[in-house]
Protein backbone atom coordinates (compact mmCIF):
# COMPACT_ATOMS: atom_id res chain seq x y z
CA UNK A 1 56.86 -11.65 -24.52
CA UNK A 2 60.56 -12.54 -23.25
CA UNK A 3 62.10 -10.06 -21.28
CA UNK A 4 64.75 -9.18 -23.64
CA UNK A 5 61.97 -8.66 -26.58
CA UNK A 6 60.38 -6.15 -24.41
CA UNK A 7 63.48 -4.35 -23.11
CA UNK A 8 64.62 -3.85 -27.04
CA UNK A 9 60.66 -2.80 -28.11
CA UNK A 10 60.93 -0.30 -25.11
CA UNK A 11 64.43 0.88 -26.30
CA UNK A 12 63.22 1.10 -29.83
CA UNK A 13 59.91 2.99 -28.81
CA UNK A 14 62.60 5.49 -26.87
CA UNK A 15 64.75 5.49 -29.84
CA UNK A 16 62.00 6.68 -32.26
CA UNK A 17 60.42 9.01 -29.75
CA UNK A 18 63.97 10.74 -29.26
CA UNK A 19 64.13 10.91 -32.95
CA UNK A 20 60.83 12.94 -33.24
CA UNK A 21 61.56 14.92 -30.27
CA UNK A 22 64.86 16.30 -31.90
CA UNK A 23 63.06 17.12 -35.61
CA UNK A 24 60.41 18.53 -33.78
CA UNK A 25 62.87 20.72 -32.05
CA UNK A 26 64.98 21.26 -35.24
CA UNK A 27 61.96 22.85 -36.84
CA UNK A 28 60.80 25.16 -34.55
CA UNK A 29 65.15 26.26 -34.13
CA UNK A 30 65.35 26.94 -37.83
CA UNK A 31 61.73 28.56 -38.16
CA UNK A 32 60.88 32.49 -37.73
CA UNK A 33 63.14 34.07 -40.38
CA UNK A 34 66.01 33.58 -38.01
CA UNK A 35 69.25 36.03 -38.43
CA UNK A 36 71.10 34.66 -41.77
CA UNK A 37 73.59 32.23 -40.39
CA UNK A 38 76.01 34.47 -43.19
CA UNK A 39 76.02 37.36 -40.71
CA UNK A 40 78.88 37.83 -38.13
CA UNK A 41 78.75 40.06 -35.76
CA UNK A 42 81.79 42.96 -35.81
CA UNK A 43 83.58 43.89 -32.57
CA UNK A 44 82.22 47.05 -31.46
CA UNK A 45 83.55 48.95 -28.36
CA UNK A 46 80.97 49.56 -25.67
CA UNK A 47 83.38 52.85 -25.11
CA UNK A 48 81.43 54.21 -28.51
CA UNK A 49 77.80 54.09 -26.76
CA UNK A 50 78.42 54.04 -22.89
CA UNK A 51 80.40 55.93 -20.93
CA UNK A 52 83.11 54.38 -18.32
CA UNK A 53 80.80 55.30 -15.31
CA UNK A 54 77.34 53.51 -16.49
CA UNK A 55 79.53 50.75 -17.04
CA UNK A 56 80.39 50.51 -14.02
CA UNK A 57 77.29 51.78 -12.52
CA UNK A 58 74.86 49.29 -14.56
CA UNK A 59 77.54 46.07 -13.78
CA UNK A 60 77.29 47.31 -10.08
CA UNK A 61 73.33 47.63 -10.72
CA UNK A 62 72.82 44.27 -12.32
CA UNK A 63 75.05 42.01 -10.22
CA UNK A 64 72.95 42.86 -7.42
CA UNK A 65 70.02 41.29 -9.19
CA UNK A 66 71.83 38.21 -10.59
CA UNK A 67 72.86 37.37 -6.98
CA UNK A 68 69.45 37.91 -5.54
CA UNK A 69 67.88 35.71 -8.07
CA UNK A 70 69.93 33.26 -7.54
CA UNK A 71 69.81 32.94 -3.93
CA UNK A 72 65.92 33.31 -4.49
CA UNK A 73 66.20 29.92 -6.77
CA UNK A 74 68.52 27.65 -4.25
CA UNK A 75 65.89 28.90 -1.76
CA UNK A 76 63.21 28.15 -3.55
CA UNK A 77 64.80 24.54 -4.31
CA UNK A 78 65.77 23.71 -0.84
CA UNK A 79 62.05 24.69 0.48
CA UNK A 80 60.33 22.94 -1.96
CA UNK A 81 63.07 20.00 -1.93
CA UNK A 82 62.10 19.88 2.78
CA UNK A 83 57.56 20.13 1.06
CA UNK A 84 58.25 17.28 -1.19
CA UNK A 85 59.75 14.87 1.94
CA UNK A 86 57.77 15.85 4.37
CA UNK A 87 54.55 17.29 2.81
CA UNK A 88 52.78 14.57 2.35
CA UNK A 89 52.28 14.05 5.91
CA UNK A 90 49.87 17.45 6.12
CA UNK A 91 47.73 15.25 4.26
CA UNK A 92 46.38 13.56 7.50
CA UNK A 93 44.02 16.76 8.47
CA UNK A 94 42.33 17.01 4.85
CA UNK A 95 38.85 15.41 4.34
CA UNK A 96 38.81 16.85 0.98
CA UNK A 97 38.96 13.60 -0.83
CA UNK A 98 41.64 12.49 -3.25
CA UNK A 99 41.93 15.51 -5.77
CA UNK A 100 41.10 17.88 -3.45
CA UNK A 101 43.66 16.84 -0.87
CA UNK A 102 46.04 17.02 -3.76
CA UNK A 103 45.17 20.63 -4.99
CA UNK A 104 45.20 21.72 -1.24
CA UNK A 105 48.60 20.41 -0.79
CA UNK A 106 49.56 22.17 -3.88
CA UNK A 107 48.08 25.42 -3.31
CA UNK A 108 49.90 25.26 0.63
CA UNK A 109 53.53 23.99 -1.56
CA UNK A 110 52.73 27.43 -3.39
CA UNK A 111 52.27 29.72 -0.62
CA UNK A 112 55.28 28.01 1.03
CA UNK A 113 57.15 29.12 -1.69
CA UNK A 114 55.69 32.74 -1.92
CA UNK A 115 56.54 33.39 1.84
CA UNK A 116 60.29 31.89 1.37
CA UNK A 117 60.59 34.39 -1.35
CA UNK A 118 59.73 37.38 -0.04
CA UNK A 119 62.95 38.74 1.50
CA UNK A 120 64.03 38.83 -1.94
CA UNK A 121 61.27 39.97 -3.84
CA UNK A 122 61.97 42.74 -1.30
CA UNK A 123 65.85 42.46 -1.58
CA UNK A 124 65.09 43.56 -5.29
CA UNK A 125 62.65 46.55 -4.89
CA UNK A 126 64.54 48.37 -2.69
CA UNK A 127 67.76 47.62 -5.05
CA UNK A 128 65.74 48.96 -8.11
CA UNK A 129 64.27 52.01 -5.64
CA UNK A 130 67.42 52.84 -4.76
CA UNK A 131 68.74 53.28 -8.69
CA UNK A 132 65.47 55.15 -9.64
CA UNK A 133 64.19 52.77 -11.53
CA UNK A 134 61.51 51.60 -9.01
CA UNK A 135 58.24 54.00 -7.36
CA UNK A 136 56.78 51.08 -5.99
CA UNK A 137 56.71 50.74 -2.76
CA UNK A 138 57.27 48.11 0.18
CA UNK A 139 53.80 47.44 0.70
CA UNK A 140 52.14 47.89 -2.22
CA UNK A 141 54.46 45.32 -3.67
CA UNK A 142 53.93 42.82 -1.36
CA UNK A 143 49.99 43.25 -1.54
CA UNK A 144 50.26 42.67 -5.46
CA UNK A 145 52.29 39.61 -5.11
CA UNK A 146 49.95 37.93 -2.85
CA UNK A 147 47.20 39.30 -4.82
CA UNK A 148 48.84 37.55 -8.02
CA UNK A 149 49.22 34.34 -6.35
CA UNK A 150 45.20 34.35 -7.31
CA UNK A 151 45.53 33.18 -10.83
CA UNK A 152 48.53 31.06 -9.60
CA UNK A 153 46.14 29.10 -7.67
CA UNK A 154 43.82 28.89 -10.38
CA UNK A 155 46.23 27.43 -12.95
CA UNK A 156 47.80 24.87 -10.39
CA UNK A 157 44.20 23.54 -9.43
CA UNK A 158 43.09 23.11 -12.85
CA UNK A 159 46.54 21.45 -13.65
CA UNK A 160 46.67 19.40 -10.76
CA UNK A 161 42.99 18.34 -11.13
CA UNK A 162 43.97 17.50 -15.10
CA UNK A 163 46.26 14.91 -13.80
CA UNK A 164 45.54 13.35 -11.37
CA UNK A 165 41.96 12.64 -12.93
CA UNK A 166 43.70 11.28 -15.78
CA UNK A 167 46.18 9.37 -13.41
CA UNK A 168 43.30 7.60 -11.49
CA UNK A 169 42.10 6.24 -14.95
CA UNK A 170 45.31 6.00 -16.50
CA UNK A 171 47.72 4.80 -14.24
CA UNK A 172 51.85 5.36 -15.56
CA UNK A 173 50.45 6.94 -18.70
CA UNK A 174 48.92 9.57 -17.21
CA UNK A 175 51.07 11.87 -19.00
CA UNK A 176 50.67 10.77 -22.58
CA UNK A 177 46.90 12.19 -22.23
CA UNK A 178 48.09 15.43 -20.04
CA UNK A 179 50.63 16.75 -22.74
CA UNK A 180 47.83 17.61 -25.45
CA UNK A 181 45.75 18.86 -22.63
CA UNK A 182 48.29 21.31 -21.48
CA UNK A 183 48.95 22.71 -24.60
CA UNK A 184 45.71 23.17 -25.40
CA UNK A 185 45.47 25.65 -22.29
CA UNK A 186 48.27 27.21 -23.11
CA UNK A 187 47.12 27.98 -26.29
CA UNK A 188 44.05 29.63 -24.93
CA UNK A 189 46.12 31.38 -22.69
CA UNK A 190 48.20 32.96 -25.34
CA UNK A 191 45.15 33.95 -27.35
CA UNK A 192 43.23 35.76 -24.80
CA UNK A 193 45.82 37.19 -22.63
CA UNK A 194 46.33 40.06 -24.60
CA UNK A 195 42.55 41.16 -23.46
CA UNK A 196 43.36 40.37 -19.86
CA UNK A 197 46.54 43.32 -19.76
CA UNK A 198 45.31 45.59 -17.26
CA UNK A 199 45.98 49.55 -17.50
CA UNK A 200 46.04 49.53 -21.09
CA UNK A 201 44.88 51.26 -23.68
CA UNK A 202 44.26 51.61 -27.43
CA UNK A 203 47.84 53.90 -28.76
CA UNK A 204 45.98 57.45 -29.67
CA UNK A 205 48.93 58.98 -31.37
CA UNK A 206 48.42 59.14 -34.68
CA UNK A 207 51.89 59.43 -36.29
CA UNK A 208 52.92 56.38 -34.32
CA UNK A 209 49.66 53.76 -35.94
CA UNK A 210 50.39 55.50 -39.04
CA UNK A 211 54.10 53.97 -38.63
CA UNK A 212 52.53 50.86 -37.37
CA UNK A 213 50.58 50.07 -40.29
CA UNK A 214 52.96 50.89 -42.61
CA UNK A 215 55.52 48.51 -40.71
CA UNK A 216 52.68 46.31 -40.35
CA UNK A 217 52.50 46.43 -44.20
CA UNK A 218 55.82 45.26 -44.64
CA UNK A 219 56.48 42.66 -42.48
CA UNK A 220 53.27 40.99 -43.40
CA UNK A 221 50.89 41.56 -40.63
CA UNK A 222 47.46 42.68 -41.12
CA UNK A 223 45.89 44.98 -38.16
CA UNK A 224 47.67 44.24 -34.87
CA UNK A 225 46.03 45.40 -31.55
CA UNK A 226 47.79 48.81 -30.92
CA UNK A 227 47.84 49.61 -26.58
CA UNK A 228 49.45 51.88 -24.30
CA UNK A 229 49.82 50.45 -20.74
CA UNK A 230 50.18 52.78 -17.89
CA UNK A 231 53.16 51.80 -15.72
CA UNK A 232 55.00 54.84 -15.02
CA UNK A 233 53.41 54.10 -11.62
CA UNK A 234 55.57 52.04 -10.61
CA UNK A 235 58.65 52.01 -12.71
CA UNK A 236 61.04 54.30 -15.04
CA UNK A 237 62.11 51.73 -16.98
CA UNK A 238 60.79 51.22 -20.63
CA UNK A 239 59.44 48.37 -22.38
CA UNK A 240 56.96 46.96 -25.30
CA UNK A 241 55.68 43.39 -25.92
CA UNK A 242 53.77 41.38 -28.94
CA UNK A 243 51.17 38.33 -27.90
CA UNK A 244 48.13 36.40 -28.94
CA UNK A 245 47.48 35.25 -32.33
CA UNK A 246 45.03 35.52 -34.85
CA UNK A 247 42.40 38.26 -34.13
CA UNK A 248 44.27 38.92 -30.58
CA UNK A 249 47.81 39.65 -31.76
CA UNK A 250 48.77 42.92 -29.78
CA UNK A 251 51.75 44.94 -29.45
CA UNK A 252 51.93 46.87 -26.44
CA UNK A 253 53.70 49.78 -25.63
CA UNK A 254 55.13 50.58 -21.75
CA UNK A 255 53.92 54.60 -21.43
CA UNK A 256 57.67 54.50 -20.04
CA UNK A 257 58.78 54.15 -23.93
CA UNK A 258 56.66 57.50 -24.74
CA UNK A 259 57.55 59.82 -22.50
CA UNK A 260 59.33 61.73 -25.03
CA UNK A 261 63.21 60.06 -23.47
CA UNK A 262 62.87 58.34 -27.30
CA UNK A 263 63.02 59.80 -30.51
CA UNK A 264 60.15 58.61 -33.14
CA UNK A 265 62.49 57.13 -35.19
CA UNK A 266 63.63 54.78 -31.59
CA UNK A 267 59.83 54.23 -30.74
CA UNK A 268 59.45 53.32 -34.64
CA UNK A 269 61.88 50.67 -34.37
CA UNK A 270 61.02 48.82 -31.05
CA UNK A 271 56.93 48.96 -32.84
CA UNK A 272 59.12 47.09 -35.75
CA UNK A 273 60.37 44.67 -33.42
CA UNK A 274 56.86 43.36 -31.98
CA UNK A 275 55.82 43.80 -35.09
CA UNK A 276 58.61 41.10 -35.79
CA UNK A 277 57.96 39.02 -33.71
CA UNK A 278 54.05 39.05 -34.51
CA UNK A 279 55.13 38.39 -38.21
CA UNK A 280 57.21 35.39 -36.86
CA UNK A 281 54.37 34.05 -35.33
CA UNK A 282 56.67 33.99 -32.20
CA UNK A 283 53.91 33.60 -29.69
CA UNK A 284 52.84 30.35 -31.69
CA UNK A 285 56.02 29.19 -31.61
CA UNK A 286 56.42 29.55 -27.68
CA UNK A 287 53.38 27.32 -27.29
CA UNK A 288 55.15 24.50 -30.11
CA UNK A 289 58.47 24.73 -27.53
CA UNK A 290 56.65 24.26 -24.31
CA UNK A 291 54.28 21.36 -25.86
CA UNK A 292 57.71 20.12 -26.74
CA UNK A 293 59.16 20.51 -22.89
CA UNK A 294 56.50 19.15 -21.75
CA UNK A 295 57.03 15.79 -23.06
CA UNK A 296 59.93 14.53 -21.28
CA UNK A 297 58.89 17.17 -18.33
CA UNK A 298 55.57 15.37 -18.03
CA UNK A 299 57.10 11.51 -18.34
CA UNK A 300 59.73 12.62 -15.80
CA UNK A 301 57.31 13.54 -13.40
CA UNK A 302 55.15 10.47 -13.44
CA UNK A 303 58.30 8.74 -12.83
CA UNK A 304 60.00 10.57 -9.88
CA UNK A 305 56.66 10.17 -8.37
CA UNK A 306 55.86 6.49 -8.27
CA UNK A 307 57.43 6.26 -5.01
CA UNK A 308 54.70 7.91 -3.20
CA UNK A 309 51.60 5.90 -5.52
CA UNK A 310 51.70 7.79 -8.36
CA UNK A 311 49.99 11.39 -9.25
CA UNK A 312 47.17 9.65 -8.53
CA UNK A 313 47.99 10.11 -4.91
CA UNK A 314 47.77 13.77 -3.04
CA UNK A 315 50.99 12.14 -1.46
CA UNK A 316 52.57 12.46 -4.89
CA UNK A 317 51.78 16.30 -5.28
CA UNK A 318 54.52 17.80 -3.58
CA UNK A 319 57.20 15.67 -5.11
CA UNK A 320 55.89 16.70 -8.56
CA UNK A 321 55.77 19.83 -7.08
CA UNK A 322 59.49 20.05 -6.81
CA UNK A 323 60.03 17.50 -10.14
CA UNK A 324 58.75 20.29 -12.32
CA UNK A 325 60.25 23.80 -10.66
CA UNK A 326 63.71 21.84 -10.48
CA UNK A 327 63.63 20.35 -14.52
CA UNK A 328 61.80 24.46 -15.31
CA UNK A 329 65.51 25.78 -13.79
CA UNK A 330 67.11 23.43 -15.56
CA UNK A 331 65.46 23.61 -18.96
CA UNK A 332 66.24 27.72 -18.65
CA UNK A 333 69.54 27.76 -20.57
CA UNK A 334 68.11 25.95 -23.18
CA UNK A 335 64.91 28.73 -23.06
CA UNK A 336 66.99 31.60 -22.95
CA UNK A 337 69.16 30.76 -25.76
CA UNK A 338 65.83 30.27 -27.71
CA UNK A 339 64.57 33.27 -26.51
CA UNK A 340 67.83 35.37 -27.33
CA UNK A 341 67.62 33.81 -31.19
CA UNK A 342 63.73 34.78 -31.23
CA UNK A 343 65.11 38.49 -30.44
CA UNK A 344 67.78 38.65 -32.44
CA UNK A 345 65.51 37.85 -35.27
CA UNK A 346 62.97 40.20 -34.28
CA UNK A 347 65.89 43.02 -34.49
CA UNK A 348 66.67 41.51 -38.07
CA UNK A 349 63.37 41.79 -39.14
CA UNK A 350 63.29 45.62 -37.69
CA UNK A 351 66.13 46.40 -39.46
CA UNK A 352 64.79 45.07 -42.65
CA UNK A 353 61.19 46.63 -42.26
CA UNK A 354 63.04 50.24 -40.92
CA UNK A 355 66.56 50.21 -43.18
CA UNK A 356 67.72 52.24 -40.27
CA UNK A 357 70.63 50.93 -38.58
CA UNK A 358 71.22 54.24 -37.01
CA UNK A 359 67.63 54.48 -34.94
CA UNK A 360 68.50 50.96 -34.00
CA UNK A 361 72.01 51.37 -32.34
CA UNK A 362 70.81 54.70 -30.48
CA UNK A 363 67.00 52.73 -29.53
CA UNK A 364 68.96 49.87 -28.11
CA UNK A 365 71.83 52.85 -26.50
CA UNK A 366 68.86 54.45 -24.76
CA UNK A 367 67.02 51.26 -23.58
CA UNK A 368 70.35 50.48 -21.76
CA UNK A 369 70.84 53.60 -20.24
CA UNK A 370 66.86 53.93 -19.15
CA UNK A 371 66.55 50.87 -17.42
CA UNK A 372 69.92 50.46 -16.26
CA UNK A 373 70.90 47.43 -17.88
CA UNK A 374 75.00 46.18 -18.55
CA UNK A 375 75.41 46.29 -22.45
CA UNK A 376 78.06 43.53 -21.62
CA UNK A 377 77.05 41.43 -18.97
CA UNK A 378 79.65 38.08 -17.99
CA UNK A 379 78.66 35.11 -20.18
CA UNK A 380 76.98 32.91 -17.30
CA UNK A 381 74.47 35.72 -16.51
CA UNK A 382 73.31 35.45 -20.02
CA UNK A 383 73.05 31.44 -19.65
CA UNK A 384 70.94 31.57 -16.59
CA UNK A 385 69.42 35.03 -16.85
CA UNK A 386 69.34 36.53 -20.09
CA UNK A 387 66.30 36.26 -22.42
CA UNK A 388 67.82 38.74 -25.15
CA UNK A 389 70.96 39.40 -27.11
CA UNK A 390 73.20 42.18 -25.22
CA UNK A 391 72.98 45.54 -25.56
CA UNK A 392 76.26 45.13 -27.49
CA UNK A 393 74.78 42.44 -29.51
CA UNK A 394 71.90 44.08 -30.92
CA UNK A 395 74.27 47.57 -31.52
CA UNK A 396 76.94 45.33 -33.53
CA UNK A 397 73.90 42.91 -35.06
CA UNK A 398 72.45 46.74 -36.38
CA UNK A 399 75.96 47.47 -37.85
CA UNK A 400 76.63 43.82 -39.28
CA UNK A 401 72.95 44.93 -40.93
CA UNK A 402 74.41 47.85 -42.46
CA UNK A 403 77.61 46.35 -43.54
CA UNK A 404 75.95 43.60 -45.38
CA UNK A 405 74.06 46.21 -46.99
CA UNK A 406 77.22 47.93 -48.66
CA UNK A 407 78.43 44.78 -50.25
């Protein structure tokens, strides 16, 4: 085939595959019972819920973190930028053969990366200590991280053995035949997480599964997974979460949520939320958007890493090392803004299931204040850091609710 046939089949082939990529991603945007692109939000002074000192107090309180996880990132980068040139020359002392050498050299790229964070994994406890919203301490923290690097390992071995076993019989397309793979895992890996929570327990309070299952009745979910986890341990700060799918779709509640700081009616609408979100099939839908990702992640990856042979090649691990953390921090804008439009619908849904805007503003008032989060943090935290609406958001989405009502 003449070279100019080729070059317009391959730009073609790229043409159609963009084309996909973008329904694909169109689909899962507009799916979930998203917020009704009708509603607009109202202006609603954070003076009404907060006053002038937590303001200032939980701006003061969060800025802290923002810089700290940033500096954690660019460290993280520059260490893992130094592995992926130099690396591959650690390979020298391995007898461990070709996709052992690799999964060596990407377990020792991980470790690298959990020592160079440390100071401020630290940075942050003692920050959160500090505001009482910490109990863990020094130590103990530092012994669960490292303990948590366990399952790290785990994943990266079996990921890194995926591909380069397909790379040796694949070559370039390596990637093609690891996308479906991946998925596949992560699909497991939503479905039986929800059994692998540890300190949990099935919710014994009564009144609060009775409001479950009613909830449960109308948002259209049939028998959730009710659990209490214990982490008053370790922090004051509240919480609640829906995974799985299917015969494991669980909401969990943080103990932190029922230590009587929240009113039923509060606790009643954050079980509507996850409730939501089960109803949405959100944790399906997370699964659809990585597969997605992992597309162009994948393909980039077997590109960037042709210089050293290919993945293949345990040379090649600690480029594609770096290759996916780097295009993972950039991808998170584009995550967190799906993330905040999964929440936001979640709160919808709440507000539909509970017809209470009033529980709603004073739930999301009283999450703020608990945890010590801004209700109006600067718009660039939100791009790189913020996974929900603000506080302010869901108190004036709870009020456009109740306003739309009245027409």
């Amino acid at each position: 085939m003449p070279r100019a046939a080729r070059l317009a089949l391959i730009a073609l082939t790229l043409a159609l595959a963009a084309t996909l990529w973008i329904w694909a991603a169109n689909a899962l945007w507009t799916s979930g019972s998203p917020v009704p692109s009708s509603v607009h939000l109202p202006h609603v002074d954070a003076g009404r819920f907060f006053s002038p000192s937590f303001l200032a107090r939980s701006a003061s309180y969060e800025r802290f973190l923002y810089v700290d996880g940033l500096l954690a990132s660019l460290t993280l980068l520059v260490v893992l930028g130094l592995y992926a040139r130099s690396g591959h020359r650690l390979m020298r002392e391995s007898a461990a053969g070709r996709v052992g050498t690799g999964i060596l050299l990407g377990m020792l790229g991980f470790a690298i990366v959990w020592l160079a964070e440390i100071p401020f994994g630290l940075a942050g406890v003692w920050w959160e200590r500090r505001h009482g919203i910490s109990h863990q301490g020094y130590v103990e923290w530092l012994i669960g991280s490292f303990v948590e690097l366990g399952p790290s390992f785990v994943s990266l071995s079996l990921a890194l053995a995926v591909a380069m076993g397909l790379a040796g019989v694949l070559r370039r397309w390596w990637w093609a035949a690891a996308v479906p793979i991946f998925t596949g895992l992560a699909l497991l890996t939503t479905f039986v997480s929800p059994y692998l929570l540890s300190s949990t327990e099935p919710l014994r309070d009564e009144r609060l599964v009775a409001d479950a299952r009613a909830l449960e009745r109308v948002e259209g979910v049939d028998g959730a997974r009710l659990r209490v986890q214990d982490v008053h341990r370790f922090t004051t700060a509240p919480n609640a979460e829906a995974s799985g799918f299917g015969p494991s779709r669980t909401v969990v509640l943080w103990d932190t949520l029922l230590d009587k700081r929240f009113t039923d009616a509060e606790v009643r609408m954050v079980l509507a939320h996850e409730i939501g979100h089960l109803a949405h099939d959100d944790p399906l839908r997370a699964v659809g958007w990585l597969a997605l990702f992992l597309v162009p992640i994948m393909a980039l990856i077997a590109y960037v890493t042709r210089g050293r042979g290919g993945m293949a090649r345990p040379e090649a691990v600690p480029v594609a090392i770096f290759a996916l953390v780097a295009l993972q921090l950039l991808a998170t804008p584009f995550f967190n803004a799906v993330s905040r439009r999964v929440e936001a619908s979640a709160d919808w849904a709440a507000l539909n299931a509970t017809r209470d805007p009033t529980a709603q503003r004073s739930a999301m008032r009283r999450l703020a204040t608990t945890s010590l989060s801004d209700p109006e943090p600067p718009g660039w935290t939100q791009l790189l850091f913020g996974t929900h609406p603000t506080g302010m958001q869901r108190i004036e989405l709870a009020q456009a609710w109740e306003e739309e009502g009245k027409h």
